[in-house]
Protein backbone atom coordinates (compact mmCIF):
# COMPACT_ATOMS: atom_id res chain seq x y z
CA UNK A 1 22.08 -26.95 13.74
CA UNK A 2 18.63 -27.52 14.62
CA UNK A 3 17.49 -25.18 18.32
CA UNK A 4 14.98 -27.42 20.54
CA UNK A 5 12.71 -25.56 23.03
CA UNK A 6 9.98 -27.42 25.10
CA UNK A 7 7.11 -25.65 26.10
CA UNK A 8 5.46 -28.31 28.62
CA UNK A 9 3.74 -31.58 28.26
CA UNK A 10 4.97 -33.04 24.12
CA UNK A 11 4.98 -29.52 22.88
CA UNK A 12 8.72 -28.85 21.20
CA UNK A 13 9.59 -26.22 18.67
CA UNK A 14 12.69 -28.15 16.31
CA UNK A 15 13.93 -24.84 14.42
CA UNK A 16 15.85 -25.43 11.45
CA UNK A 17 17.60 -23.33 9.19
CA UNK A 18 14.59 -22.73 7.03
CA UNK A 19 12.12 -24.65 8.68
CA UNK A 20 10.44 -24.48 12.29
CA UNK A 21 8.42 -27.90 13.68
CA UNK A 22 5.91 -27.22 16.31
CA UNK A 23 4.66 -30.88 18.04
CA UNK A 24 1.84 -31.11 20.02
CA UNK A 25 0.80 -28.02 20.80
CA UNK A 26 0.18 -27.11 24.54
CA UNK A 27 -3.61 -26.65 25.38
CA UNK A 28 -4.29 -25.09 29.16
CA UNK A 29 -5.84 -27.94 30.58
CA UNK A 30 -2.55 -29.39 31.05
CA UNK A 31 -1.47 -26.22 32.77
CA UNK A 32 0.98 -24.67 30.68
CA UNK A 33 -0.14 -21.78 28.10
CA UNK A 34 1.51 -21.65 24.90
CA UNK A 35 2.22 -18.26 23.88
CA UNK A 36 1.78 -16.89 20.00
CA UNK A 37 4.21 -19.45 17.87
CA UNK A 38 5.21 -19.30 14.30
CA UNK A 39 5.32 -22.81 12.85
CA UNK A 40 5.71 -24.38 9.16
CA UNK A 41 4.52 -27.96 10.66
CA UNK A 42 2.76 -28.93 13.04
CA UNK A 43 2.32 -32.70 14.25
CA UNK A 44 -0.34 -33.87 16.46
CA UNK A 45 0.17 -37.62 17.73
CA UNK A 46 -3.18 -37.69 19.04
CA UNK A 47 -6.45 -36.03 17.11
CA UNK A 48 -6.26 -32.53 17.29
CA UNK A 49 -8.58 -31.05 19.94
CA UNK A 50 -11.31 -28.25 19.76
CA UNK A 51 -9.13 -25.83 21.85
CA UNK A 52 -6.18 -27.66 19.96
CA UNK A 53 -7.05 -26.04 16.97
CA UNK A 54 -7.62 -22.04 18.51
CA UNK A 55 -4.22 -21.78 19.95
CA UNK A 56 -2.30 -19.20 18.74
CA UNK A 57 -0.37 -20.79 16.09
CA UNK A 58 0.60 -18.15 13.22
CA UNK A 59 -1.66 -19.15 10.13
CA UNK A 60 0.30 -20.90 7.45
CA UNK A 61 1.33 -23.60 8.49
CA UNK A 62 1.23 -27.40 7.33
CA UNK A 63 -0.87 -29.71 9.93
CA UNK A 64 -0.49 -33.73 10.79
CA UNK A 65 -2.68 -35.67 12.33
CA UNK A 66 -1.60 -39.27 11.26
CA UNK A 67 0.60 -41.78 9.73
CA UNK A 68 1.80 -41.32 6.61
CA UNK A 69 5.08 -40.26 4.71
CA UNK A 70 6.13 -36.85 4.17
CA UNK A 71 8.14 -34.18 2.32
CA UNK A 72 7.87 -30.47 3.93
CA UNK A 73 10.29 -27.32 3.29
CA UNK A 74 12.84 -30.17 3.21
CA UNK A 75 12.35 -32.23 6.03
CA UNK A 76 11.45 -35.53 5.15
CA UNK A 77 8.75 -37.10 8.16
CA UNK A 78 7.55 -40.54 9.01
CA UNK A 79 3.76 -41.09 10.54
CA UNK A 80 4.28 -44.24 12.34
CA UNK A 81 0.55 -45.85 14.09
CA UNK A 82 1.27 -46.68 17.59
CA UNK A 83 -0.73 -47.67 20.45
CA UNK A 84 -2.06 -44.53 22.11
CA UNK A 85 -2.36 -43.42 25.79
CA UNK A 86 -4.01 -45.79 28.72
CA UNK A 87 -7.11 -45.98 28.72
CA UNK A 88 -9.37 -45.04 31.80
CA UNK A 89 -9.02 -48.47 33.33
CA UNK A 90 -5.51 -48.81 32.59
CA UNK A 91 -5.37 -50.56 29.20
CA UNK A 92 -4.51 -49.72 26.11
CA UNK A 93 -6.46 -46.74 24.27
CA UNK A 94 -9.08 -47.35 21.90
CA UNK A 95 -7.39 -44.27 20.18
CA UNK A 96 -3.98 -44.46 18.61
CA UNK A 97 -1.00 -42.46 18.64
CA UNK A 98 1.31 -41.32 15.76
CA UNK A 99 5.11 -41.34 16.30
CA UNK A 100 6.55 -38.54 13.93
CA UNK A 101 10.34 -39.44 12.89
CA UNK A 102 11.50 -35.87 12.01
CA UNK A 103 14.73 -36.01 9.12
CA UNK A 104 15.83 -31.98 9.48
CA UNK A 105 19.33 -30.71 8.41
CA UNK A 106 21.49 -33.83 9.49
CA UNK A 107 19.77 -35.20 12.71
CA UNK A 108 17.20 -37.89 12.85
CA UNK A 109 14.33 -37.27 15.44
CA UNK A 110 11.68 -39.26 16.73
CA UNK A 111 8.52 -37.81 18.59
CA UNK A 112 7.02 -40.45 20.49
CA UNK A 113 4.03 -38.22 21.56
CA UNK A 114 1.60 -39.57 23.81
CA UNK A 115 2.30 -43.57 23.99
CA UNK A 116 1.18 -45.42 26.44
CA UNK A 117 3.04 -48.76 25.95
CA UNK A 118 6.25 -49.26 24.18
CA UNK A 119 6.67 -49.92 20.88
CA UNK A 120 6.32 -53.30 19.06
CA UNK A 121 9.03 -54.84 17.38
CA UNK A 122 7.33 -53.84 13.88
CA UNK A 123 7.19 -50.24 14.89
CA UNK A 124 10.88 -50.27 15.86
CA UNK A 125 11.70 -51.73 12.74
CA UNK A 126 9.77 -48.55 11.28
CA UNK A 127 11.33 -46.04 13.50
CA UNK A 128 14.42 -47.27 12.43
CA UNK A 129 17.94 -45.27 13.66
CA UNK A 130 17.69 -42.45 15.58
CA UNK A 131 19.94 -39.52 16.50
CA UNK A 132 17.52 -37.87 19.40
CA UNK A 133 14.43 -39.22 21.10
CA UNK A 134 11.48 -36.84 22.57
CA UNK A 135 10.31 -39.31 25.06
CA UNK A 136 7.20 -39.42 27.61
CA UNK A 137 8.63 -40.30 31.21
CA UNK A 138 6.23 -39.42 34.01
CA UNK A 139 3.28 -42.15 33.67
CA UNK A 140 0.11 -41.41 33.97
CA UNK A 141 -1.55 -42.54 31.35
CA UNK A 142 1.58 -42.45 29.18
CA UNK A 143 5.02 -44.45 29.65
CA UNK A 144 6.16 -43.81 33.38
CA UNK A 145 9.82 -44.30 34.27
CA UNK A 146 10.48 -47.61 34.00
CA UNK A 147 9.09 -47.76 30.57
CA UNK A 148 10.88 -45.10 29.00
CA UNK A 149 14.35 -46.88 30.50
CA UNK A 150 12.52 -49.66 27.69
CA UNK A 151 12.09 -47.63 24.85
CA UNK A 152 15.52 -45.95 25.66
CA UNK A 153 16.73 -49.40 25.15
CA UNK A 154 14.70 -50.57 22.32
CA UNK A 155 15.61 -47.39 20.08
CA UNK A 156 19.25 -46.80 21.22
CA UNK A 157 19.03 -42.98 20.58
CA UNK A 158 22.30 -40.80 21.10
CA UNK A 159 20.62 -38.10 23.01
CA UNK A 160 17.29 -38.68 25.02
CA UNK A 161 15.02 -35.50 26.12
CA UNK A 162 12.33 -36.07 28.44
CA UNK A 163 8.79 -34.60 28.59
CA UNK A 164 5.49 -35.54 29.76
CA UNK A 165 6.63 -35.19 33.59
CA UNK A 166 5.56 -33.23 36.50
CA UNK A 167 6.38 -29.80 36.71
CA UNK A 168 5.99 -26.65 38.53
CA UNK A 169 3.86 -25.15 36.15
CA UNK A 170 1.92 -28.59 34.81
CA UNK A 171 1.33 -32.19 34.33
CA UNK A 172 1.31 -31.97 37.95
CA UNK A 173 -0.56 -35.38 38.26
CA UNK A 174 2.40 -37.38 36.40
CA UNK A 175 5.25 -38.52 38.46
CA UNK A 176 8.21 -35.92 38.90
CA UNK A 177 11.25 -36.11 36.49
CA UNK A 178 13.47 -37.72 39.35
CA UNK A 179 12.37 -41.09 38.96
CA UNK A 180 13.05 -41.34 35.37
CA UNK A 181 16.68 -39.65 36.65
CA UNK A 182 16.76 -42.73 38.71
CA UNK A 183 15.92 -45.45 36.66
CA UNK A 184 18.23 -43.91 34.28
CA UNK A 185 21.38 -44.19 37.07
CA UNK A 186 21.60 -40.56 36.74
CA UNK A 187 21.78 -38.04 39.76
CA UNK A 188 20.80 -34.21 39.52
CA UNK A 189 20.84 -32.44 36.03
CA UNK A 190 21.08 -28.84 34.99
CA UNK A 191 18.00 -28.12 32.93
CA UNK A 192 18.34 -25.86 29.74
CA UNK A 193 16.26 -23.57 28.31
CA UNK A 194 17.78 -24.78 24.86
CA UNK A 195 19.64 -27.06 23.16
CA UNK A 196 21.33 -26.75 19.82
CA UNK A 197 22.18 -30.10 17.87
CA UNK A 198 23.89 -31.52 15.00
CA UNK A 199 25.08 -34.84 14.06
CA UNK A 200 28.92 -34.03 14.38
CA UNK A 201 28.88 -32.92 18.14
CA UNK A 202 27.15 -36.37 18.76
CA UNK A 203 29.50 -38.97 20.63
CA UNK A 204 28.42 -42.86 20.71
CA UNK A 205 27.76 -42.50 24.39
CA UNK A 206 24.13 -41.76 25.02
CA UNK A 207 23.25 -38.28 26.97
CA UNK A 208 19.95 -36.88 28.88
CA UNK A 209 19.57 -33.67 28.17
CA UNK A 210 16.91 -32.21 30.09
CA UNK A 211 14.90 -28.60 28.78
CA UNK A 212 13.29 -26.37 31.24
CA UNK A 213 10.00 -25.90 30.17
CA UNK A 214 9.44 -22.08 28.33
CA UNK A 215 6.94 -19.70 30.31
């Protein structure tokens, strides 16, 4: 039953039972510090950074930075090229994003990292069916509200956990979580420090589940 934590921003820790993913790891610039993490992968949907690559990650672990298909302690992953975040004058990036479709234990997880448009019907088609999506919701130069409620509806996941939103401790330039909460016809939620998952608790409605982010 895989545990998710979020530490801010697209950094999750997915811990399996033999396995623990670490995505996007938190630099400080975004205003969250990432304390010492073990890890067996680690996915970057963007190019791995200079400070990126000192954080203090425990040595030994297995890095990617792009598409591609994969086979890691058991977890099969999917590299998927998508377009990356905006670009300064509000187009789309000459960099690209990855999208990392995560198979651990029995769940099926997609990472959408830092897009900043939604997907195209080709990379649906490779994303494929999902179980849980990790989903950027508070604009900026990633997908604001409205555009997650797309992608939401594109990918039909069973449980949807949003990141990339204002918080009190960072991303305080991106819009605050209520608006996705909105747009999503939901009221209030109680945040969670964790989550534990697995394909037989999942029901055909879809759920928010929203994680408090670890300090």
């Amino acid at each position: 039953m895989p545990e998710f934590k979020w530490f801010g921003h697209s950094c999750f820790r997915i811990r399996g039972r033999d396995v623990i993913i670490l995505t996007d790891p938190v630099s400080a610039d975004t205003g969250y510090i990432l304390k010492p993490q073990p890890a067996n992968i680690v996915s970057f949907s963007q190019p791995p950074t200079d400070e990126q690559r000192r954080l203090p990650i425990e040595p030994g672990f297995q890095s990617l930075t792009g598409p591609g298909e994969y086979e890691i302690r058991d977890v099969q992953i999917r590299g998927i090229r998508a377009h990356g975040r905006a670009g300064s004058d509000g187009g789309r990036s000459a960099r690209r994003a990855t999208i990392y479709v995560f198979e651990i234990e029995d769940l099926i997880v997609a990472h959408l990292g830092e897009i900043g448009s939604p997907p195209s019907e080709d990379e649906v088609s490779e994303i494929g069916s999902i179980d849980v999506l990790l989903v950027p919701v508070g604009g900026g130069p990633t997908l604001d509200a409205s555009r997650a409620a797309e992608v939401i509806s594109q990918l039909e996941p069973t449980i949807v956990i949003p990141m990339l939103f204002r918080t009190e401790q960072g991303d305080l330039q991106r819009d605050p979580l209520d608006r996705f909460l909105k747009e999503m016809g939901l009221g209030e939620v109680v945040m969670k420090d964790s989550v534990n998952l697995k394909k037989a608790d999942l029901t055909e409605t879809s759920e928010v589940i929203v994680l408090r982010p670890v300090t």
